[in-house]
Protein backbone atom coordinates (compact mmCIF):
# COMPACT_ATOMS: atom_id res chain seq x y z
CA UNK A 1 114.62 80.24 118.22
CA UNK A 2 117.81 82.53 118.58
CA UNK A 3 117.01 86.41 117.48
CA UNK A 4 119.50 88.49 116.11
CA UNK A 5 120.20 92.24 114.67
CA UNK A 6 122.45 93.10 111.74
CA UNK A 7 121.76 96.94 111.35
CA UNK A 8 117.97 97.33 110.87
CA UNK A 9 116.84 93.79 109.73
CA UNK A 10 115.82 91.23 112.58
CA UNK A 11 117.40 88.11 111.81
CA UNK A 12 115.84 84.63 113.65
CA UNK A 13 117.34 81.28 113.36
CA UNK A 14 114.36 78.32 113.99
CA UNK A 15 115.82 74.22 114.65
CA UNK A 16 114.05 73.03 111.31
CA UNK A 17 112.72 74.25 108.24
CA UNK A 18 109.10 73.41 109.13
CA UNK A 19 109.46 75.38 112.39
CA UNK A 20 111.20 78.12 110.23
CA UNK A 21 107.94 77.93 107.85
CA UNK A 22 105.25 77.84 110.16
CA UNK A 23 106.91 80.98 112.12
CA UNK A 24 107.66 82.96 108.92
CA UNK A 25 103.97 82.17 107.98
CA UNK A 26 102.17 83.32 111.17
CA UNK A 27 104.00 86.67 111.26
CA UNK A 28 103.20 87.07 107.78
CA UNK A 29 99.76 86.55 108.80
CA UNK A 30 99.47 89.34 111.43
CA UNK A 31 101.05 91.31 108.92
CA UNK A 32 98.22 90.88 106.61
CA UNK A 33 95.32 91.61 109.23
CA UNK A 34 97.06 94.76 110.17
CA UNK A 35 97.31 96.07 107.04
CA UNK A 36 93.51 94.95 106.56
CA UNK A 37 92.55 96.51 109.69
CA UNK A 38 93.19 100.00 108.30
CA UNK A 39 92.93 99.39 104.51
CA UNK A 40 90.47 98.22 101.82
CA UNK A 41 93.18 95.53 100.09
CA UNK A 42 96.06 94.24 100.75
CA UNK A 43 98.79 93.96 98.02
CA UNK A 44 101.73 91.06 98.08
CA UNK A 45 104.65 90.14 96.02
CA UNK A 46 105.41 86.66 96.60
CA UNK A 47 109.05 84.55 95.55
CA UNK A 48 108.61 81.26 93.46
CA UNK A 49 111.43 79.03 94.49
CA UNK A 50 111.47 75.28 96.76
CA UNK A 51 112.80 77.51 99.77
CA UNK A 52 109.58 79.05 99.67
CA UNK A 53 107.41 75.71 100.06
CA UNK A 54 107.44 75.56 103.82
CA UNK A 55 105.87 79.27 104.18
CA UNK A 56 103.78 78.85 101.37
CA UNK A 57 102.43 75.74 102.47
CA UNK A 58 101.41 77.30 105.83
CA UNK A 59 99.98 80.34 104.62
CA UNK A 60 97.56 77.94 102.72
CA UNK A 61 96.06 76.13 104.99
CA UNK A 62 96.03 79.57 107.91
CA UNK A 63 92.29 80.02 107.96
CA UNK A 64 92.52 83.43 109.84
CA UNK A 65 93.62 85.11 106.72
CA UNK A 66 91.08 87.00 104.64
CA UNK A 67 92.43 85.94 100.94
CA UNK A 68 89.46 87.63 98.83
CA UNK A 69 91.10 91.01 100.10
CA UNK A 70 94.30 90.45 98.82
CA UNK A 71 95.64 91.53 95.65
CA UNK A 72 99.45 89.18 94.31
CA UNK A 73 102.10 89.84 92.48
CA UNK A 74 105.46 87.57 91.71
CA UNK A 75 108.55 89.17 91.67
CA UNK A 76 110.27 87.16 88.46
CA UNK A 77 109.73 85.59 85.49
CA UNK A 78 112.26 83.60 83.10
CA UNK A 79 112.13 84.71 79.28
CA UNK A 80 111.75 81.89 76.15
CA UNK A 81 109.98 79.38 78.57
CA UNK A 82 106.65 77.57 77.35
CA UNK A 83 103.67 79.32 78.75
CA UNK A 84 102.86 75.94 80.62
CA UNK A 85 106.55 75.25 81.72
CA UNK A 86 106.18 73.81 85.21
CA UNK A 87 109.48 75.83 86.17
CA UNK A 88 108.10 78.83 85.14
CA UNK A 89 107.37 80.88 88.62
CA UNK A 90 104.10 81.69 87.69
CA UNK A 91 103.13 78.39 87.59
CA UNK A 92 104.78 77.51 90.47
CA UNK A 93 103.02 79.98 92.54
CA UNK A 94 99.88 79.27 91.32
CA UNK A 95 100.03 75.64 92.59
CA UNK A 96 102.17 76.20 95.46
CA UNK A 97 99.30 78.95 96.55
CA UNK A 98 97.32 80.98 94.33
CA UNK A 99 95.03 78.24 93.42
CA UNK A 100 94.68 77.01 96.60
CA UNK A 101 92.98 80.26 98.24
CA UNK A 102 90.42 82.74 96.88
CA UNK A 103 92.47 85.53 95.96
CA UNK A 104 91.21 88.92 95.24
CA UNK A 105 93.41 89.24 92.12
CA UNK A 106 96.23 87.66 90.79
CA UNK A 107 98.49 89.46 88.51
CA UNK A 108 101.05 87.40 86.40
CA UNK A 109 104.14 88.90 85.04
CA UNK A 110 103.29 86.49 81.64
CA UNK A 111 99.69 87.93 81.66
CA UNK A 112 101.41 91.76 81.47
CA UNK A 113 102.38 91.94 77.82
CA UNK A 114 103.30 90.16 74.71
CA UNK A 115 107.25 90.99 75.12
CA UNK A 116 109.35 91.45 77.70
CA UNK A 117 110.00 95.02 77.31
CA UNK A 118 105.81 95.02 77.56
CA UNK A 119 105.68 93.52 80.48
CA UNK A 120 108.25 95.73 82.30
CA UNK A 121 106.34 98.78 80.96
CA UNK A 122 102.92 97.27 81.96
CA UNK A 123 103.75 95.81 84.97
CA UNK A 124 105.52 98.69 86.72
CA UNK A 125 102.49 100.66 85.85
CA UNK A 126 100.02 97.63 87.84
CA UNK A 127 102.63 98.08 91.02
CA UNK A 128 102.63 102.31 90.79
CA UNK A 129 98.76 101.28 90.85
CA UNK A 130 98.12 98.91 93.98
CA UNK A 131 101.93 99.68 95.71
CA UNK A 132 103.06 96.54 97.91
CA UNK A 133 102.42 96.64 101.52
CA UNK A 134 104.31 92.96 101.83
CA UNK A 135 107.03 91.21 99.93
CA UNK A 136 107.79 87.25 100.53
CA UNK A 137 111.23 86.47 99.07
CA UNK A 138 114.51 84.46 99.57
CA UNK A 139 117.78 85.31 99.12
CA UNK A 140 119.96 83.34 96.28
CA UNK A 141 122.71 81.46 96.46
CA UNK A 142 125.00 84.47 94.90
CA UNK A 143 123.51 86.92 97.32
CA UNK A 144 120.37 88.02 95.03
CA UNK A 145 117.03 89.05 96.34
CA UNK A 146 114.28 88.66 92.93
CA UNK A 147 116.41 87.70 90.05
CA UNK A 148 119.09 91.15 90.76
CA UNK A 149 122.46 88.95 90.57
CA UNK A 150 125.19 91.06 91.71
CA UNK A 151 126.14 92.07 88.21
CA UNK A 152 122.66 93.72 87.32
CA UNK A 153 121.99 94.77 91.00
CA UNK A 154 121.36 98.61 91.30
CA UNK A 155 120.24 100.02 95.16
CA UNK A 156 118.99 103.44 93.03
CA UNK A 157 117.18 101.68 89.80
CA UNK A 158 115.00 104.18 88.60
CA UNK A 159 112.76 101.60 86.94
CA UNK A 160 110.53 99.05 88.41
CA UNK A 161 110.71 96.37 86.22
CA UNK A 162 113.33 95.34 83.90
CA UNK A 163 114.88 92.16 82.12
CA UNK A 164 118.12 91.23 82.85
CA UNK A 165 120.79 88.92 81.71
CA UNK A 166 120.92 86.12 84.78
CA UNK A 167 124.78 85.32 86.43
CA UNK A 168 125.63 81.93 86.04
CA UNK A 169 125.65 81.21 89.61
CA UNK A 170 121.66 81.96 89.61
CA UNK A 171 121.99 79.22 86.77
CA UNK A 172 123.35 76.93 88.50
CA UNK A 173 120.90 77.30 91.43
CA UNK A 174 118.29 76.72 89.40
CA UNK A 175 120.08 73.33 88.35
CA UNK A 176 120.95 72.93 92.28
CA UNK A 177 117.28 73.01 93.36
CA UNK A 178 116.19 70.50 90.76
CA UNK A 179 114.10 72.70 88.82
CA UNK A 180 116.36 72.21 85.54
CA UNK A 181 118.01 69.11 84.49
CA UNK A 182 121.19 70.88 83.03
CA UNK A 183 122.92 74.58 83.50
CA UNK A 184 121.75 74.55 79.22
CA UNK A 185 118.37 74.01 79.93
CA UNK A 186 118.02 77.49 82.45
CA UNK A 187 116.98 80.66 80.26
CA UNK A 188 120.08 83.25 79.90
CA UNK A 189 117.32 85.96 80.37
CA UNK A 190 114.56 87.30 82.64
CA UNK A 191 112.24 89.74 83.71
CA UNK A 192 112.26 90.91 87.34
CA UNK A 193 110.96 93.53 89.89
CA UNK A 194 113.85 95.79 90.94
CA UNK A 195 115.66 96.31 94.21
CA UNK A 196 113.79 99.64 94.84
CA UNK A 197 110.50 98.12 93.38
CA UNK A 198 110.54 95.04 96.25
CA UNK A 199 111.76 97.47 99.22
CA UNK A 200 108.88 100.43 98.74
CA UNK A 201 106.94 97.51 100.45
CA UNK A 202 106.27 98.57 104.15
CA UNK A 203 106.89 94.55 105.64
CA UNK A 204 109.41 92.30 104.10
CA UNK A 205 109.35 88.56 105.15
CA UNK A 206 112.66 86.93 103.79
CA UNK A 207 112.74 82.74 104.36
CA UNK A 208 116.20 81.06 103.77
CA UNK A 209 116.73 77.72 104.17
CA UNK A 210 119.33 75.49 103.48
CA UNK A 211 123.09 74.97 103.58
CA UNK A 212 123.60 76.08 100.47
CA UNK A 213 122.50 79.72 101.41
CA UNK A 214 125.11 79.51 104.29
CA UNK A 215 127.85 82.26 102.79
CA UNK A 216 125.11 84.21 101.19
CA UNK A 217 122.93 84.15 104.50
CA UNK A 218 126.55 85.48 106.56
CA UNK A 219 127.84 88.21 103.60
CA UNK A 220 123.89 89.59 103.57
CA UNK A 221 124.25 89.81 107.61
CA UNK A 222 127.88 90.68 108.26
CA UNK A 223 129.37 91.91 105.16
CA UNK A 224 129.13 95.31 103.51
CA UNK A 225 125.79 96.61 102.72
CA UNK A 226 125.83 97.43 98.85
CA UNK A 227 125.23 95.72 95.20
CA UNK A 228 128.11 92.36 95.25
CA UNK A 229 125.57 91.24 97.39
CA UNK A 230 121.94 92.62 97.02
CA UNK A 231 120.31 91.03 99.80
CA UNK A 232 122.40 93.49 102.07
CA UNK A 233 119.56 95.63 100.78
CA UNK A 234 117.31 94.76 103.59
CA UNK A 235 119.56 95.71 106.65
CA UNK A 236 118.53 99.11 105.38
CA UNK A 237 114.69 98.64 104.73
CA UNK A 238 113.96 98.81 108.51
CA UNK A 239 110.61 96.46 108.18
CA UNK A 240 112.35 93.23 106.92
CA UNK A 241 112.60 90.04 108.89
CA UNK A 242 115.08 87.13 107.83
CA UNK A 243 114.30 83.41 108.74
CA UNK A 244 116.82 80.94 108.69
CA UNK A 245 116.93 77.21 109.74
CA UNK A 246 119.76 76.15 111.53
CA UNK A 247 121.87 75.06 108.33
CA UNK A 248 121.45 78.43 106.82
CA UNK A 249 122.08 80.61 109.73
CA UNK A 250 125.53 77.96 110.61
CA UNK A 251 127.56 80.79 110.28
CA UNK A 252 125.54 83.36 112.33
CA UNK A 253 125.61 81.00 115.24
C-alpha cells in the first residue's frame, strides 16, 4: 500500500481492487464499532455503483460487525425508472448488501414519497432525524461525489436533498459501467443527497477503482478544491479516506 496526503483527506493506493476492497471494508468496520461503542445506532449512507462491489462484498460477509444496530441510507436515486428496475440503486444495494445482513432499518429514497419533490422534503427530514456518522461513496468519472455533476454541484447547498438534471458525462458512465445499454436509455433526472448533506457525516470512506477514474482521481487530489470538481469536497472534510487501486491512483504515483 502507498499512503498519501492531499490537504486533509488520506489518500492510499492498494495493488488490486480486491486488496483495495477488503482494506476499505475493515476500516469501515472499526469505524462502525467505534461509533457503537459510544452510541445506541449507527447511521450509514451507502453509494450504489460496480466500484462499490469489492467493499460491499466484504462488509457482507465481516462477522464482527453488529448490523441490527445500524440504521442505511443511499445517497441517489434516478427519476422515471420502474420500481423493480435492476439499475435502480436501491435495488442494487439491497442485493449487493442490505438483504444480505440484518439491518436495523433501511430507508429507501423510493420508499420517501410519491414524487420527487416528496422525497427530497421527506427524506431530508429522515437524515435531520438519525444524522450520518459514515458515508460509503465513489467518486464519478466527471469528478462527482452522489449524483452532484459539476454543473449542479454547490459546497454551501442549503438543502439536503434535491433532484437534479444529470451531466451527460454521468450518462455516459452509467453506459460505461454496463448498467444501461445506450446513453437514451439513462434517466435525464435524479434525486440525490447534497454535498453538505454527505459531508455532516463524521467518517467518510471513498473507494475508486478503475482506470477510468484516473483524471478524476488526480483533479480531486491535486487540482483546485471547489465545485468543477466536487469530489475536491473531501480534502476539506478532515475524516475522509480515499482508496484507489493501482489503475486509479496511476497518476498519483
Amino acid at each position: 500500500m502507498t499512503g498519501k496526503r492531499y490537504d486533509e483527506l488520506e489518500v492510499r493506493i492498494y495493488d488490486s481492487r480486491s486488496e483495495m476492497g477488503e482494506a476499505a471494508a475493515s476500516d469501515i468496520a472499526a469505524a462502525i464499532r467505534e461509533v457503537l461503542g459510544r452510541k445506541e445506532e449507527c447511521s450509514m449512507i451507502f453509494a450504489a455503483a460496480p466500484s462499490q462491489n469489492e467493499v460491499l462484498e466484504a462488509l457482507g460477509r465481516d462477522g464482527s460487525i453488529d448490523w441490527g444496530r445500524i440504521r442505511a441510507f443511499h445517497m441517489d436515486e434516478y427519476c422515471g425508472l420502474s420500481p423493480d428496475a435492476a439499475q435502480a440503486f436501491g435495488n442494487f444495494l439491497e442485493e449487493a448488501l442490505f438483504k444480505r445482513v440484518p439491518l436495523k432499518a433501511v430507508h429507501y429514497l423510493r420508499d420517501a414519497g410519491d414524487g420527487p419533490e416528496e422525497i427530497c422534503a421527506n427524506y431530508g427530514a429522515l437524515l435531520e432525524r438519525y444524522p450520518a456518522d459514515i458515508v460509503c461513496l465513489g467518486i464519478g468519472e466527471n469528478g462527482h461525489i452522489a449524483f452532484n455533476d459539476p454543473p449542479v454541484a454547490d459546497f454551501r447547498d442549503p438543502e439536503p436533498v434535491k433532484v437534479v438534471e444529470l451531466d451527460p458525462l454521468c450518462r455516459r458512465q452509467q453506459v460505461n459501467d454496463g448498467c444501461f445499454s445506450s446513453l437514451d436509455e439513462v434517466p435525464a433526472y435524479a434525486v440525490t443527497l447534497t454535498v453538505p448533506a454527505l459531508c455532516r457525516a463524521q467518517r467518510m470512506f471513498c473507494v475508486v477503482p478503475g482506470s477510468r477514474k484516473a483524471a478524476a482521481v488526480r483533479d480531486t487530489c491535486r487540482g483546485e478544491v471547489g465545485e468543477k470538481c466536487p469530489a475536491t469536497a473531501l480534502r476539506r472534510h478532515g475524516g475522509a479516506v480515499l482508496y484507489l487501486d493501482r489503475d486509479s491512483g496511476a497518476a498519483l504515483l
